[in-house]
Protein backbone atom coordinates (compact mmCIF):
# COMPACT_ATOMS: atom_id res chain seq x y z
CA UNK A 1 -5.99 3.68 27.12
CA UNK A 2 -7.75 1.72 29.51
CA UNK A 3 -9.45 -1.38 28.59
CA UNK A 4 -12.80 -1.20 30.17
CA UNK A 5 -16.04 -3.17 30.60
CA UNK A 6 -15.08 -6.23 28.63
CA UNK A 7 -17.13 -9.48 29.97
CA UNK A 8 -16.27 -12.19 26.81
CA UNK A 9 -12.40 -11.58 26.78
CA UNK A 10 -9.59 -11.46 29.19
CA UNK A 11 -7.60 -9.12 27.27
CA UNK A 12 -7.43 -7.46 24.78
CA UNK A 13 -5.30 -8.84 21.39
CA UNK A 14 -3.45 -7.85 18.21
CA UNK A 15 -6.75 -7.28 15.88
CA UNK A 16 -8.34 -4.88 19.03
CA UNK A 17 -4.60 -3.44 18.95
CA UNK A 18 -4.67 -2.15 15.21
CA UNK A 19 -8.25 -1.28 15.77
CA UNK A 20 -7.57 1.19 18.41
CA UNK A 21 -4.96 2.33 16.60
CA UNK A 22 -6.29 2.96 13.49
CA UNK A 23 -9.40 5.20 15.46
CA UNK A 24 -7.02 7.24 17.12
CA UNK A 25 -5.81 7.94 13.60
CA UNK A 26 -9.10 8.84 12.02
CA UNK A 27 -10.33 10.56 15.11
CA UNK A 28 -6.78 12.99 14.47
CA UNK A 29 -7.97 13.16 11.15
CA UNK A 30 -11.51 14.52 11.73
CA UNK A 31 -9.62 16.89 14.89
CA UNK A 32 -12.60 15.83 17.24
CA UNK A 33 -11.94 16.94 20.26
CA UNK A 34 -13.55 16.98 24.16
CA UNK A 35 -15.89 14.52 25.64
CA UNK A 36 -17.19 12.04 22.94
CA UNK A 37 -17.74 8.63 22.04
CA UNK A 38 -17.15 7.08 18.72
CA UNK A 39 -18.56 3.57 18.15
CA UNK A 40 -16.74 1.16 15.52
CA UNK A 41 -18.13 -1.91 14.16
CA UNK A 42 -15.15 -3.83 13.53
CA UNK A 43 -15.16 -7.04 10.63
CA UNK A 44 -13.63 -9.27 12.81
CA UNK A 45 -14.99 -12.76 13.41
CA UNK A 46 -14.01 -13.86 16.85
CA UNK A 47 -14.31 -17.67 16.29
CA UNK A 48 -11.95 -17.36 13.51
CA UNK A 49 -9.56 -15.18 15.24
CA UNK A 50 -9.61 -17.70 18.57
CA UNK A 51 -9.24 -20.57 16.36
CA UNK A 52 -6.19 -18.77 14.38
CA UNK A 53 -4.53 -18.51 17.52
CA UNK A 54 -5.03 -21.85 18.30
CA UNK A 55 -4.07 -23.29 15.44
CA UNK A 56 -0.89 -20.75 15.09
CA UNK A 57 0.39 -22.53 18.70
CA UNK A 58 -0.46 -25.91 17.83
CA UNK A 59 2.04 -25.29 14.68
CA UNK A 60 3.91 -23.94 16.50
CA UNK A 61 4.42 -26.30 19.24
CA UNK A 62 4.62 -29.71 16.30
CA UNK A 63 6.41 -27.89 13.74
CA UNK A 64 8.33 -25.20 15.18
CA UNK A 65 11.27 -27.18 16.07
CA UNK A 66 12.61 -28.52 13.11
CA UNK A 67 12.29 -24.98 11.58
CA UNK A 68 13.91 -23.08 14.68
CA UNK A 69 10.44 -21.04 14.66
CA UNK A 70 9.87 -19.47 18.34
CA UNK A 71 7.19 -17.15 16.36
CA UNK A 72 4.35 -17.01 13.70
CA UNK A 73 1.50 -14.66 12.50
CA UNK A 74 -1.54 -14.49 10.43
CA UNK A 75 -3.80 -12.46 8.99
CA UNK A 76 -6.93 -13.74 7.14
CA UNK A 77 -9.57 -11.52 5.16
CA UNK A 78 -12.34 -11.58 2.74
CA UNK A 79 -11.87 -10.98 -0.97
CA UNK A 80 -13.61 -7.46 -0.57
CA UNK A 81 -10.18 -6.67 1.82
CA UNK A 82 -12.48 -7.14 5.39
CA UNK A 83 -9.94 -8.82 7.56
CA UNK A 84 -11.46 -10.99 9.50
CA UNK A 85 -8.28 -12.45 12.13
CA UNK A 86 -4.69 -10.99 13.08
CA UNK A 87 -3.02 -12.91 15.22
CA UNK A 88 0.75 -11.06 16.13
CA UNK A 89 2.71 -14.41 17.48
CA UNK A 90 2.47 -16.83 20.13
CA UNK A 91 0.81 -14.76 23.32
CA UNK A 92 -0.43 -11.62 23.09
CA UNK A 93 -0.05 -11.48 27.07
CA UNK A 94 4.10 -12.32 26.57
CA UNK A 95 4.53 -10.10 23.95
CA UNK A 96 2.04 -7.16 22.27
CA UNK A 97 4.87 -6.83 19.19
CA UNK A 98 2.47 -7.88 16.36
CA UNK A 99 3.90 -9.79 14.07
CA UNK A 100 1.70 -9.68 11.57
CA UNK A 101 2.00 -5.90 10.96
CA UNK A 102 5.14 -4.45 12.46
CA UNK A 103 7.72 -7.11 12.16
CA UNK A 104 9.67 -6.17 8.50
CA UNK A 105 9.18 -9.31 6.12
CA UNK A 106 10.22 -9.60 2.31
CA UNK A 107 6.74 -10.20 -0.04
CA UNK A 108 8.24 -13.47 -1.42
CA UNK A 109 6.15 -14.87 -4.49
CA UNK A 110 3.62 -12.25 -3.95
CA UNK A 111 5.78 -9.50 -5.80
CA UNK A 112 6.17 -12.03 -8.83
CA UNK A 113 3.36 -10.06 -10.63
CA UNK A 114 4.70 -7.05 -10.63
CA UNK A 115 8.17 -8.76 -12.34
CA UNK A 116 5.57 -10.26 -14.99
CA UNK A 117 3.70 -7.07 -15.56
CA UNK A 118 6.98 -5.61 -16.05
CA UNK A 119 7.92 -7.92 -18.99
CA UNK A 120 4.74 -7.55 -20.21
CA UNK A 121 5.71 -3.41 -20.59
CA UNK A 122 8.52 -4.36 -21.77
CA UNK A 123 7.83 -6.08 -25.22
CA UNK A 124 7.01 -9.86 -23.79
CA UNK A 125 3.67 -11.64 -24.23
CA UNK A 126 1.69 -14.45 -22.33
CA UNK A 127 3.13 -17.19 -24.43
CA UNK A 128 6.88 -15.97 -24.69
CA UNK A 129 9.01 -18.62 -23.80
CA UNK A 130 11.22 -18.43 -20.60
CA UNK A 131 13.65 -20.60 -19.08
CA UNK A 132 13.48 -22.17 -15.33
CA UNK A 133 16.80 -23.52 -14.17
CA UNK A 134 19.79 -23.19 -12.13
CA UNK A 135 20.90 -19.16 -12.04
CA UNK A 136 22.82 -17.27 -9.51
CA UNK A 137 23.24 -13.54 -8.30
CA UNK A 138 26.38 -12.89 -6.07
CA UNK A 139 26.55 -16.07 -3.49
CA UNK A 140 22.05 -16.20 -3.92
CA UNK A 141 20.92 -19.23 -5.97
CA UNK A 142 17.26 -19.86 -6.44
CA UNK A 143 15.59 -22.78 -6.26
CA UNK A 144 11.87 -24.08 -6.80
CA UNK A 145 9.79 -26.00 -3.53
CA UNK A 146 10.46 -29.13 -5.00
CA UNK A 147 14.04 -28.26 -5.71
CA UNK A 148 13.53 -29.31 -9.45
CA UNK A 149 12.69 -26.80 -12.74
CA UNK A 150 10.73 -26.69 -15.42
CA UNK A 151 12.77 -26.25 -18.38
CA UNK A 152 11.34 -23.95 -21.23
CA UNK A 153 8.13 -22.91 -20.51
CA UNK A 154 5.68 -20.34 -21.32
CA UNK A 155 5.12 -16.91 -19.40
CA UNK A 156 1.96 -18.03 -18.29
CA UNK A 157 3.24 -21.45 -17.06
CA UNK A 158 6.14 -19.59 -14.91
CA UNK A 159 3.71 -17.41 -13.20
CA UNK A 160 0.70 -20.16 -12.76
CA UNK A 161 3.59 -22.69 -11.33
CA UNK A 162 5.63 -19.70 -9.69
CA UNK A 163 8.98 -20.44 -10.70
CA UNK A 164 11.71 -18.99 -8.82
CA UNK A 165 14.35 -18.82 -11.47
CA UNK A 166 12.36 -16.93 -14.57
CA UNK A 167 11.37 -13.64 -12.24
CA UNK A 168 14.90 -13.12 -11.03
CA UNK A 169 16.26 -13.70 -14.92
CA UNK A 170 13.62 -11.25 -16.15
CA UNK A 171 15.00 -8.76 -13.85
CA UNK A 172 18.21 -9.19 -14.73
CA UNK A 173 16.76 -8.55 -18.25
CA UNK A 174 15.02 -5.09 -17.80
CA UNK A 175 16.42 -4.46 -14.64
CA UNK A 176 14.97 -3.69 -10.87
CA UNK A 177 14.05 -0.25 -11.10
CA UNK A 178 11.93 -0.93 -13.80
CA UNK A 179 10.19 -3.07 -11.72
CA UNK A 180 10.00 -0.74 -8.70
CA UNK A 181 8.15 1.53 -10.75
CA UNK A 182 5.72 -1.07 -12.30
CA UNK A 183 4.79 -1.82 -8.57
CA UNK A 184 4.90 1.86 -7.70
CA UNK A 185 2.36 2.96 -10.57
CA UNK A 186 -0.08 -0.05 -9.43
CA UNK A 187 -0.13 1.58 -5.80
CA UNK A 188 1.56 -0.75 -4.29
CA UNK A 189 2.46 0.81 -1.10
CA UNK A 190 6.02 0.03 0.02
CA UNK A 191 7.56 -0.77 -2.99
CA UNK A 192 10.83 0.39 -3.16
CA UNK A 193 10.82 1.70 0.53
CA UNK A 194 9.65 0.56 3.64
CA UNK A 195 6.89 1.40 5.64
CA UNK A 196 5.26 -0.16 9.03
CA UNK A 197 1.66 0.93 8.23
CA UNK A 198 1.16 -1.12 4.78
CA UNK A 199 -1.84 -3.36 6.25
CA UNK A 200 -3.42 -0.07 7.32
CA UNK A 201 -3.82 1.32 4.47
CA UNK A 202 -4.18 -1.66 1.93
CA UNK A 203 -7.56 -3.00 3.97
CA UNK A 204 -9.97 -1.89 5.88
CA UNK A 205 -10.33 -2.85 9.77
CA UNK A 206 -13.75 -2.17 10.17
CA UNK A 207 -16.79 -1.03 8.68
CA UNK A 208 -19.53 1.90 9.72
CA UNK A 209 -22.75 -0.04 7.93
CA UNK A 210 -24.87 -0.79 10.62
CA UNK A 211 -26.22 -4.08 9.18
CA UNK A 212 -24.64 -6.07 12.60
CA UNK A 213 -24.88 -5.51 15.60
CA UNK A 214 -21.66 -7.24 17.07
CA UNK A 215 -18.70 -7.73 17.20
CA UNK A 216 -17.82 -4.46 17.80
CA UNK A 217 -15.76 -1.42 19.66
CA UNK A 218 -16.01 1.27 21.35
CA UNK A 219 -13.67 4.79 21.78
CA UNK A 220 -14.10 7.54 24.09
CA UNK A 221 -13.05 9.96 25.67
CA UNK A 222 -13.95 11.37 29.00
CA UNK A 223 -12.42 14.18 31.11
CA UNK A 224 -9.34 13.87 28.83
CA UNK A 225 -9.10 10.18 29.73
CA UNK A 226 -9.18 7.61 26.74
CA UNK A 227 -11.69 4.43 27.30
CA UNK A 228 -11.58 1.39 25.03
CA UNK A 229 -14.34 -1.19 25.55
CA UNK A 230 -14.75 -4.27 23.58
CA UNK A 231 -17.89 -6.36 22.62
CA UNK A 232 -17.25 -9.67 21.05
């Protein structure tokens, strides 16, 4: 596509990316065809998503180092799943690989609920008492942030203070699959197999209320050429 017409930025980035891509996907849905343009008001804030990218190469530049980090990505949103900034790595200009939505990543403590709604199924309650300390499967050994546990402790407590140790013991209780299929009956998309379109379908990228005016997008097509303007 061509990037036309586009006075506020010098090119295009990694939210205008999954934007574009996510129209050509609805316009194959609908099977429009011929000449036609499609306008999409987009929830992006612009400020935000500059200041993400500032902030993700200031990080970068301090911090980075110590850590052996070359890249990072973000992705903020609202609670109603409008997301607001993507920012795909370092410079969009260097490298269009976006980070933020194609690169593989484990969920890390976000997948703890569907451990603890698991032991809920499976006969535990709120205040059941669990144990946080030192455990081991194979050669992996988790730890807590501040490398210290918490001893016997409540359900509740392990999840509100997210313990590393009790999740991995509780699967070793009522085993993975188990858990696999708690996450897989809750919709969550991906669990159990991967996939590269998870953000796509978990929020939306835009909106069609016509309550704003900007920022927003444009598609078309003309003479079998795609366009792809930007307003922000």
């Amino acid at each position: 596509a061509d990037l036309v017409n586009s006075p506020a930025v010098a090119s295009p980035d990694w939210f205008l990316d999954k934007a574009y891509a996510d129209t050509l996907a609805l316009i194959e849905a609908k099977h429009i065809t011929g000449d036609f343009v499609i306008e999409v008001k987009t929830t992006i804030n612009a400020k935000l998503q500059e200041a993400a990218q500032r902030i993700i190469n200031k990080e970068l530049d301090t911090e980075g180092p110590q850590y052996h980090a070359t890249q990072a990505a973000v992705v903020t949103m609202t609670t109603e799943g409008a997301i607001k900034t993507i920012v795909g790595g370092r410079d969009y200009e260097n490298s269009q690989f976006n980070r933020a939505t194609d690169a593989m990543r484990q969920p890390g403590s976000s997948f703890k609920p569907f451990v603890y709604l698991t032991a809920l199924l499976n006969g535990y309650t709120p205040e059941s008492m669990v144990v946080d300390g030192p455990v081991a499967v194979g050669g992996w050994a988790p730890r807590n942030y501040t490398n210290k546990y918490g001893g016997r402790v409540t359900l509740t407590t392990a999840l509100a203070k997210s313990y590393n140790s009790v999740p991995v013991r509780l699967s070793m209780d009522f085993g993975r699959p188990a858990i696999i299929e708690t996450a897989r009956k809750v919709a969550a998309h991906g669990a159990g197999h991967q996939r590269h379109d998870a953000v796509r379908h978990h929020h939306r990228l835009w909106d069609f209320r016509y309550g704003r005016r900007r920022p927003q997008a444009l598609y078309g097509a003309r003479n079998q050429k795609a366009q792809w303007r930007c307003d922000l």
